[in-house]
PDB file of N, CA and C in Angstrom:
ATOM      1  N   UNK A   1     -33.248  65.930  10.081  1.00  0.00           N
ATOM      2  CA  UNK A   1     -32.951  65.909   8.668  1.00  0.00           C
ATOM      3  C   UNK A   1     -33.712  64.763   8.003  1.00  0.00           C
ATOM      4  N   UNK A   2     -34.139  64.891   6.790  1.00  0.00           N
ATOM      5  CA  UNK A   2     -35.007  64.058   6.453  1.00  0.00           C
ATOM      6  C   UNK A   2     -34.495  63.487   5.131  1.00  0.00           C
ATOM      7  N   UNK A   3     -34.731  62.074   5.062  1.00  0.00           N
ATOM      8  CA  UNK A   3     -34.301  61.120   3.926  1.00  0.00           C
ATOM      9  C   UNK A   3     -34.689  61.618   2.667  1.00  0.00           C
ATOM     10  N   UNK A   4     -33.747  62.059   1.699  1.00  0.00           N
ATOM     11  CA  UNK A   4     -34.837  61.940   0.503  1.00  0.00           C
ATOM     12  C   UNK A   4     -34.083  60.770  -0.372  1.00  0.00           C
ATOM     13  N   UNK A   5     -35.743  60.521  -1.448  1.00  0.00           N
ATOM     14  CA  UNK A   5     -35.206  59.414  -2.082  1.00  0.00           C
ATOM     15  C   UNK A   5     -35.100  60.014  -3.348  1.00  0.00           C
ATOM     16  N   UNK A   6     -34.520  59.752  -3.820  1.00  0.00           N
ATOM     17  CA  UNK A   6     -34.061  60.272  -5.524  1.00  0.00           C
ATOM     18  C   UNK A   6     -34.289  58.944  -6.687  1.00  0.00           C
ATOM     19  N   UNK A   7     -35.346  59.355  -7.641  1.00  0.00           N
ATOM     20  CA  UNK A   7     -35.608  57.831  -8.497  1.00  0.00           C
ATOM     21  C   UNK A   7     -35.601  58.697  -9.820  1.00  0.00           C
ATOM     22  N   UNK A   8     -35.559  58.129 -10.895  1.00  0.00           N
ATOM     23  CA  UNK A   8     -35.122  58.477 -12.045  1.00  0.00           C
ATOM     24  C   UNK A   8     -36.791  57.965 -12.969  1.00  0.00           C
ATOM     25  N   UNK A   9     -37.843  58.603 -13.446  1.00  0.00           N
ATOM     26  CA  UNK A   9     -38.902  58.185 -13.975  1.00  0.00           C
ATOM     27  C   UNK A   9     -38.798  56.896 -14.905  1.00  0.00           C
ATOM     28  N   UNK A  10     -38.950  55.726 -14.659  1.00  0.00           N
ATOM     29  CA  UNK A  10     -38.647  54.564 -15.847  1.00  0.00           C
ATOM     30  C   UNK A  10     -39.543  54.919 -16.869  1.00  0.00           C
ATOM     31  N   UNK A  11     -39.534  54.288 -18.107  1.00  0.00           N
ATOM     32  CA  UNK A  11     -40.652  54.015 -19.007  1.00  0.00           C
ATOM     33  C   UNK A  11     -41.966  53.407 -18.729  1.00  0.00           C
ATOM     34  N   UNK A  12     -42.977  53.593 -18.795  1.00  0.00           N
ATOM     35  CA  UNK A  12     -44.370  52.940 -18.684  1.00  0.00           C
ATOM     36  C   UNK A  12     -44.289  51.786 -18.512  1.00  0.00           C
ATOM     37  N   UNK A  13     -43.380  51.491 -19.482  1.00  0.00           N
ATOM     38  CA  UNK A  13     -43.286  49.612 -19.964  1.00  0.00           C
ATOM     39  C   UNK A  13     -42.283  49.597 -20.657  1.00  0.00           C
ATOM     40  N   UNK A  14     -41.653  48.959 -20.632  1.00  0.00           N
ATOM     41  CA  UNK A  14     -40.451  47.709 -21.338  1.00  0.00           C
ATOM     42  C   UNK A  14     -40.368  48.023 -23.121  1.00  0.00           C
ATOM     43  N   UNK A  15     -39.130  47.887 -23.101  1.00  0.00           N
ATOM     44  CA  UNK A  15     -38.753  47.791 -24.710  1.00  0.00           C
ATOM     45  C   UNK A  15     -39.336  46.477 -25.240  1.00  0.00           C
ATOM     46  N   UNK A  16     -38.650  45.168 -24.454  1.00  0.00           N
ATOM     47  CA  UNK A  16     -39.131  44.310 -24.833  1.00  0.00           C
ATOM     48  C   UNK A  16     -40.785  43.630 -24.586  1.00  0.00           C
ATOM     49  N   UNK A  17     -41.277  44.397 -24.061  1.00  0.00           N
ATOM     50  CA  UNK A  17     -42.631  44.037 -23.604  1.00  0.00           C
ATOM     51  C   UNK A  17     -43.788  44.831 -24.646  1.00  0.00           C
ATOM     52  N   UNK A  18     -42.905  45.930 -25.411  1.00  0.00           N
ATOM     53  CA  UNK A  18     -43.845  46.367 -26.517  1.00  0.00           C
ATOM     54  C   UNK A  18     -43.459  45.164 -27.789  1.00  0.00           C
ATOM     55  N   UNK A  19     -42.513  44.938 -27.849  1.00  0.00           N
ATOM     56  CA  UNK A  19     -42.048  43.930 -29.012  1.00  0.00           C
ATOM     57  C   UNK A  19     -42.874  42.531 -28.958  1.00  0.00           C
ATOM     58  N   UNK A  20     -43.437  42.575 -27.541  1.00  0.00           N
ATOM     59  CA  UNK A  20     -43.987  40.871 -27.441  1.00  0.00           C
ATOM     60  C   UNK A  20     -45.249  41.636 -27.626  1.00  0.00           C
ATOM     61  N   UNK A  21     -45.920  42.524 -27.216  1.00  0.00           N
ATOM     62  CA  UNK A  21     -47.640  42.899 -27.659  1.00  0.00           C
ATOM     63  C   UNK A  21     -47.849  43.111 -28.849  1.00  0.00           C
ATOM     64  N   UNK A  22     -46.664  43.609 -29.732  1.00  0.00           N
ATOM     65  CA  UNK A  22     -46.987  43.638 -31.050  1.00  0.00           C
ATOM     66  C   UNK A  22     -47.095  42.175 -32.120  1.00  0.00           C
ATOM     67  N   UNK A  23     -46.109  41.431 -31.213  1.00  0.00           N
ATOM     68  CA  UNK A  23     -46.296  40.196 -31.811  1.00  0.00           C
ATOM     69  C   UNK A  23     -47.296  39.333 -31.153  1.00  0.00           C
ATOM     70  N   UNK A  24     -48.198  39.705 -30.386  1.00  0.00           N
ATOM     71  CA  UNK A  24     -49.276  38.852 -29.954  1.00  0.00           C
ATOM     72  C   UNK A  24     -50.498  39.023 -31.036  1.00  0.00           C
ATOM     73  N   UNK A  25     -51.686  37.905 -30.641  1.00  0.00           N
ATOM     74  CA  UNK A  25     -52.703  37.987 -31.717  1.00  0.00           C
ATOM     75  C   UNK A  25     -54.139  38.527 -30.471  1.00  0.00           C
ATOM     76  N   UNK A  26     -53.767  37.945 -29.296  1.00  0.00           N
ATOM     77  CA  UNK A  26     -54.965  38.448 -28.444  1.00  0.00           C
ATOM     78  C   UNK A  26     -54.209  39.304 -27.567  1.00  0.00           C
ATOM     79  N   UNK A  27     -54.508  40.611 -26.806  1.00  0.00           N
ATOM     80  CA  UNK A  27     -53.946  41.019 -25.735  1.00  0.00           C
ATOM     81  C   UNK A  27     -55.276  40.929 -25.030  1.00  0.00           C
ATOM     82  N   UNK A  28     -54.430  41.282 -23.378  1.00  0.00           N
ATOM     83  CA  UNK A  28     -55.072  41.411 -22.573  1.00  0.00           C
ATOM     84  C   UNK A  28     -55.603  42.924 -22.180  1.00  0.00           C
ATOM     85  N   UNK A  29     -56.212  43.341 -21.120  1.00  0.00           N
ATOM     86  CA  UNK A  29     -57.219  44.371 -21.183  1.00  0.00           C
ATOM     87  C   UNK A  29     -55.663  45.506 -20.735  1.00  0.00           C
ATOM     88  N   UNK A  30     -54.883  45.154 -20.175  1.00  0.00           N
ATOM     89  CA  UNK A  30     -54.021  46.155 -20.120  1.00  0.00           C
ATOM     90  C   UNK A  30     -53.181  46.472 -21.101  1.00  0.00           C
ATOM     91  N   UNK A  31     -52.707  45.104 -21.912  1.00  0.00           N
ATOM     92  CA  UNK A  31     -51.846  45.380 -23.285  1.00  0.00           C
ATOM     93  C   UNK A  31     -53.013  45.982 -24.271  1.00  0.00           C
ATOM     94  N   UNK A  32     -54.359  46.071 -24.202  1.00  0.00           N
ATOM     95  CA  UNK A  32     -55.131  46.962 -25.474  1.00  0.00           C
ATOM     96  C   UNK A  32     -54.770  48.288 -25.113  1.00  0.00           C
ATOM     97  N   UNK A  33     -54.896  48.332 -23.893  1.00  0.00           N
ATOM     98  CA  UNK A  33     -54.810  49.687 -23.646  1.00  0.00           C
ATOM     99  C   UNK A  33     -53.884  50.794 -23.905  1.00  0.00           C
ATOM    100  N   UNK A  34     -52.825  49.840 -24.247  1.00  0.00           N
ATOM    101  CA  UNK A  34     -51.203  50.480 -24.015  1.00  0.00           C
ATOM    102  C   UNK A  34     -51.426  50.813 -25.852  1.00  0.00           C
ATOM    103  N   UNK A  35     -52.078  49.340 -26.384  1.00  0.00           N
ATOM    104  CA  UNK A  35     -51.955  49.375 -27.956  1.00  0.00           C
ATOM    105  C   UNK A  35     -52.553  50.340 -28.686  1.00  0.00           C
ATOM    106  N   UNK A  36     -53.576  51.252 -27.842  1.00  0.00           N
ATOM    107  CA  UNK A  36     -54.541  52.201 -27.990  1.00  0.00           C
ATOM    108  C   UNK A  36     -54.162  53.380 -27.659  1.00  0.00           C
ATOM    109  N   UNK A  37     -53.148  53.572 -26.631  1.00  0.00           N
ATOM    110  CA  UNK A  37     -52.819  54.366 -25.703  1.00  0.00           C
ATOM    111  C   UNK A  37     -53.932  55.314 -25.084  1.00  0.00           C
ATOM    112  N   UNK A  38     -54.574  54.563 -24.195  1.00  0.00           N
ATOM    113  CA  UNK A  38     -55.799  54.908 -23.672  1.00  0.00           C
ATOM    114  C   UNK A  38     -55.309  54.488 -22.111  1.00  0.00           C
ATOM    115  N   UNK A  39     -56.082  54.932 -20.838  1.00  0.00           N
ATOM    116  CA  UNK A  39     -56.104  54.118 -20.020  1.00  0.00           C
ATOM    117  C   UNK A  39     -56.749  52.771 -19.805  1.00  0.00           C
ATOM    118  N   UNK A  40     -56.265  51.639 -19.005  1.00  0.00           N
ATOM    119  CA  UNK A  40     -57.111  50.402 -19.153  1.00  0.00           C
ATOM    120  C   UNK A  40     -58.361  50.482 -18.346  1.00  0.00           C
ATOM    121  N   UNK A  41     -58.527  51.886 -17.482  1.00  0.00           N
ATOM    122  CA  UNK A  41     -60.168  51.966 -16.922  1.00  0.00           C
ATOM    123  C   UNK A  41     -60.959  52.105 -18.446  1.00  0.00           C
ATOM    124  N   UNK A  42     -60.653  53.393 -19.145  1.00  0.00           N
ATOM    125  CA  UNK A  42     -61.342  53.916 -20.218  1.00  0.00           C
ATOM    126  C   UNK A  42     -61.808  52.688 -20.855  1.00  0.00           C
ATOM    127  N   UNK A  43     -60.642  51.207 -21.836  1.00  0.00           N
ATOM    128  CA  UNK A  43     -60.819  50.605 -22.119  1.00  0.00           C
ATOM    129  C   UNK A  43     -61.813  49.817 -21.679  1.00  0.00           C
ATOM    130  N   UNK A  44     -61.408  49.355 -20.361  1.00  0.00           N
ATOM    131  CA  UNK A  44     -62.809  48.557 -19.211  1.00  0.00           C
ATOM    132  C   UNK A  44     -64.332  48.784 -19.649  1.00  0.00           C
ATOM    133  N   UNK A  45     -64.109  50.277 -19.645  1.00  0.00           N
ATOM    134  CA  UNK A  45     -65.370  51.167 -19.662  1.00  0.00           C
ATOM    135  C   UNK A  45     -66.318  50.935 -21.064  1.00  0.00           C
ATOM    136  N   UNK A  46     -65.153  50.886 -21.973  1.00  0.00           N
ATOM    137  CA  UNK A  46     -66.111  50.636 -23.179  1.00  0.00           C
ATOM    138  C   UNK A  46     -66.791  49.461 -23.630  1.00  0.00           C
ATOM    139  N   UNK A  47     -65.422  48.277 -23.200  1.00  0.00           N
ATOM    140  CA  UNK A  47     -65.812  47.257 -23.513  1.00  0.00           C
ATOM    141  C   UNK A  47     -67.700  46.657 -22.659  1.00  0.00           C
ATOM    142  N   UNK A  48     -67.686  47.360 -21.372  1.00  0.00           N
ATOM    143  CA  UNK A  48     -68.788  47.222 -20.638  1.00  0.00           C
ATOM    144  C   UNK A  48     -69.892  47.989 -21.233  1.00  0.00           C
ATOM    145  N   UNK A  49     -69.664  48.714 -22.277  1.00  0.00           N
ATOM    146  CA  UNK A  49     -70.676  49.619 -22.027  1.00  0.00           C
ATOM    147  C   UNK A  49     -70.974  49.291 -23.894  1.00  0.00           C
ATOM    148  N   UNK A  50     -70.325  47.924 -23.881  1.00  0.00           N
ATOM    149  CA  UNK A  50     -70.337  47.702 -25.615  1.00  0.00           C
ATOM    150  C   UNK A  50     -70.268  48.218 -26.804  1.00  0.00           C
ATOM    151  N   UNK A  51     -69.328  48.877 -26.430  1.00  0.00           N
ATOM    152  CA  UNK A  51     -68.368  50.084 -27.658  1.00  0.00           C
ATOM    153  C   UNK A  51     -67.161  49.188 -28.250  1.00  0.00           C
ATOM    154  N   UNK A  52     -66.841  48.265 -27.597  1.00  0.00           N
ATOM    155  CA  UNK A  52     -65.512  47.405 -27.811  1.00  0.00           C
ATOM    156  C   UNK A  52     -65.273  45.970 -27.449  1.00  0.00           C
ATOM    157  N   UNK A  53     -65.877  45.210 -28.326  1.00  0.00           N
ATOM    158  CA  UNK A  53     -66.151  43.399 -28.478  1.00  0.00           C
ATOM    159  C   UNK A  53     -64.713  43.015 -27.769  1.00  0.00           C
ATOM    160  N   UNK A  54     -64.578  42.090 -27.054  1.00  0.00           N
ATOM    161  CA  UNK A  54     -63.756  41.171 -26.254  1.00  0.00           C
ATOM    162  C   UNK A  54     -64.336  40.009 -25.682  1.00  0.00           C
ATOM    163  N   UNK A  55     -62.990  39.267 -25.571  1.00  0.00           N
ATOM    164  CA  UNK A  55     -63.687  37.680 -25.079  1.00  0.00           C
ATOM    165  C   UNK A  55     -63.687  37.570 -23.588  1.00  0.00           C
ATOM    166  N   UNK A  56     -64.411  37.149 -22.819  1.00  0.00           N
ATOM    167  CA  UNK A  56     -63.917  36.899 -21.652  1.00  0.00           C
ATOM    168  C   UNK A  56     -63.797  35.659 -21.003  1.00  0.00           C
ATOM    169  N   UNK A  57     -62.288  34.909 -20.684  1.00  0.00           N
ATOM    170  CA  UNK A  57     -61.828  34.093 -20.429  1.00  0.00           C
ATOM    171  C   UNK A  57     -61.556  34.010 -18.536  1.00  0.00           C
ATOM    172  N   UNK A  58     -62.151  33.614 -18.194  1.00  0.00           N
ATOM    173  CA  UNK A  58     -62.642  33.594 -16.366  1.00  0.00           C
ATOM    174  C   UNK A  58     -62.847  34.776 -15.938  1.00  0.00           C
ATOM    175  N   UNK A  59     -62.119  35.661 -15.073  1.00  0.00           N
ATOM    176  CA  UNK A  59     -62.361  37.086 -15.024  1.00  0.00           C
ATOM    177  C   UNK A  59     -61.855  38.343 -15.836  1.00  0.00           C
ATOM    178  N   UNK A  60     -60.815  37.418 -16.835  1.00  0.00           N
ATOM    179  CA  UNK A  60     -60.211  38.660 -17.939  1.00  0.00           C
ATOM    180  C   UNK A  60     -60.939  39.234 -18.701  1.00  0.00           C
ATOM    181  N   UNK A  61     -61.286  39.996 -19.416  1.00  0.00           N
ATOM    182  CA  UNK A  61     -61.335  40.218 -20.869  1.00  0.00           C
ATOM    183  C   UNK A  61     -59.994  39.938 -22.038  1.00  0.00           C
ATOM    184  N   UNK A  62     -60.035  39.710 -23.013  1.00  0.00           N
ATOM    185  CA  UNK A  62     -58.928  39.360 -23.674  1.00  0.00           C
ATOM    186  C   UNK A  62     -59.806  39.679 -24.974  1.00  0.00           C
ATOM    187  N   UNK A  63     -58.548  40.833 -25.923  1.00  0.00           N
ATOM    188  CA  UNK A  63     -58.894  41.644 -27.640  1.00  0.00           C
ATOM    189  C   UNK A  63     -58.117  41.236 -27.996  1.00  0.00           C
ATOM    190  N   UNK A  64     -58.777  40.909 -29.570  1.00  0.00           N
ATOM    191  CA  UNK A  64     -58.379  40.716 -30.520  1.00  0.00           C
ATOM    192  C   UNK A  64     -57.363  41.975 -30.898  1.00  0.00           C
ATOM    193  N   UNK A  65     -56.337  41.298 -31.573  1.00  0.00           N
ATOM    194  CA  UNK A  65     -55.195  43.101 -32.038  1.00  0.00           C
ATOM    195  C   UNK A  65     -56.566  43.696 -33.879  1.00  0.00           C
ATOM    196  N   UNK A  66     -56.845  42.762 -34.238  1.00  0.00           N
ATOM    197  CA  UNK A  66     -57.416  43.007 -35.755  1.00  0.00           C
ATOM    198  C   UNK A  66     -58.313  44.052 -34.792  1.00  0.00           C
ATOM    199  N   UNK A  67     -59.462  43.961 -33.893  1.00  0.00           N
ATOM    200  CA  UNK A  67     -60.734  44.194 -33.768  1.00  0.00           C
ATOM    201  C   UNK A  67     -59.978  45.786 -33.248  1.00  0.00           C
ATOM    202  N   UNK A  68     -59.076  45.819 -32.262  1.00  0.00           N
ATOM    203  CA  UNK A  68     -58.546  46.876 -31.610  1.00  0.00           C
ATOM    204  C   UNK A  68     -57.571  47.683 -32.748  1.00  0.00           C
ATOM    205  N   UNK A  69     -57.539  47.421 -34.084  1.00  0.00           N
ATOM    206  CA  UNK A  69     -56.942  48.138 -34.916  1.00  0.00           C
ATOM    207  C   UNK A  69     -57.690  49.463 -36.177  1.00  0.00           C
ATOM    208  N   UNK A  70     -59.107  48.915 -35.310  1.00  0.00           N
ATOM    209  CA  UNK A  70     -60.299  49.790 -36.403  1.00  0.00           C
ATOM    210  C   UNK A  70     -60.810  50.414 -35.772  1.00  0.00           C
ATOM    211  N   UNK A  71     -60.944  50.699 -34.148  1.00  0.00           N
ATOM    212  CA  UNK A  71     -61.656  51.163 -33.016  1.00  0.00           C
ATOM    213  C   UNK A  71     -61.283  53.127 -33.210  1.00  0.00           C
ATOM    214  N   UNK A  72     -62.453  53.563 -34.033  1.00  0.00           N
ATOM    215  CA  UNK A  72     -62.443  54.858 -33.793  1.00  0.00           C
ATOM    216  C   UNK A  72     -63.519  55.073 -32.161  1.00  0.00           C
ATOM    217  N   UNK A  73     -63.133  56.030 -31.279  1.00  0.00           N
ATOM    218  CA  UNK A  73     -64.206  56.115 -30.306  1.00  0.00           C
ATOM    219  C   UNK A  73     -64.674  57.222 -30.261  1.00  0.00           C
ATOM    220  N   UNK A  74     -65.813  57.159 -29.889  1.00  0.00           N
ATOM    221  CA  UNK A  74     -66.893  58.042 -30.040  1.00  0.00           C
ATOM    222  C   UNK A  74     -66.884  58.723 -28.970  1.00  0.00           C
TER     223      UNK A  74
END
């Protein structure tokens, strides 16, 4: 007979963890993504391929919320 496990699907992310990205001024490459609702490869992808300005602070990238609020993609 075999174990099953039974899990209940959570949310992506946090109630309170959308409340703190909205009140941030820079996110990081995974909070753009969420802010975009894109995946954070896709995001990765553009920013590399210079479709989408970001800073990069040691190995992060880190967006602006203004710059990520006008981003139509092509």
């Amino acid at each position: 007979m075999k174990a099953e496990i039974k899990r209940s699907p959570g949310p992506f992310i946090a109630e309170d963890q959308i409340k703190a990205i909205q009140a941030k001024e820079h996110l990081t490459l995974k909070e753009g993504a969420f802010f975009l609702n894109i995946s954070p490869l896709t995001l990765r992808r553009w920013t590399l391929a210079g479709k989408m300005k970001s800073k990069k602070i040691g190995k992060k990238h880190m967006f602006q919320k203004a710059d990520l609020n006008f981003i139509i993609p092509i």
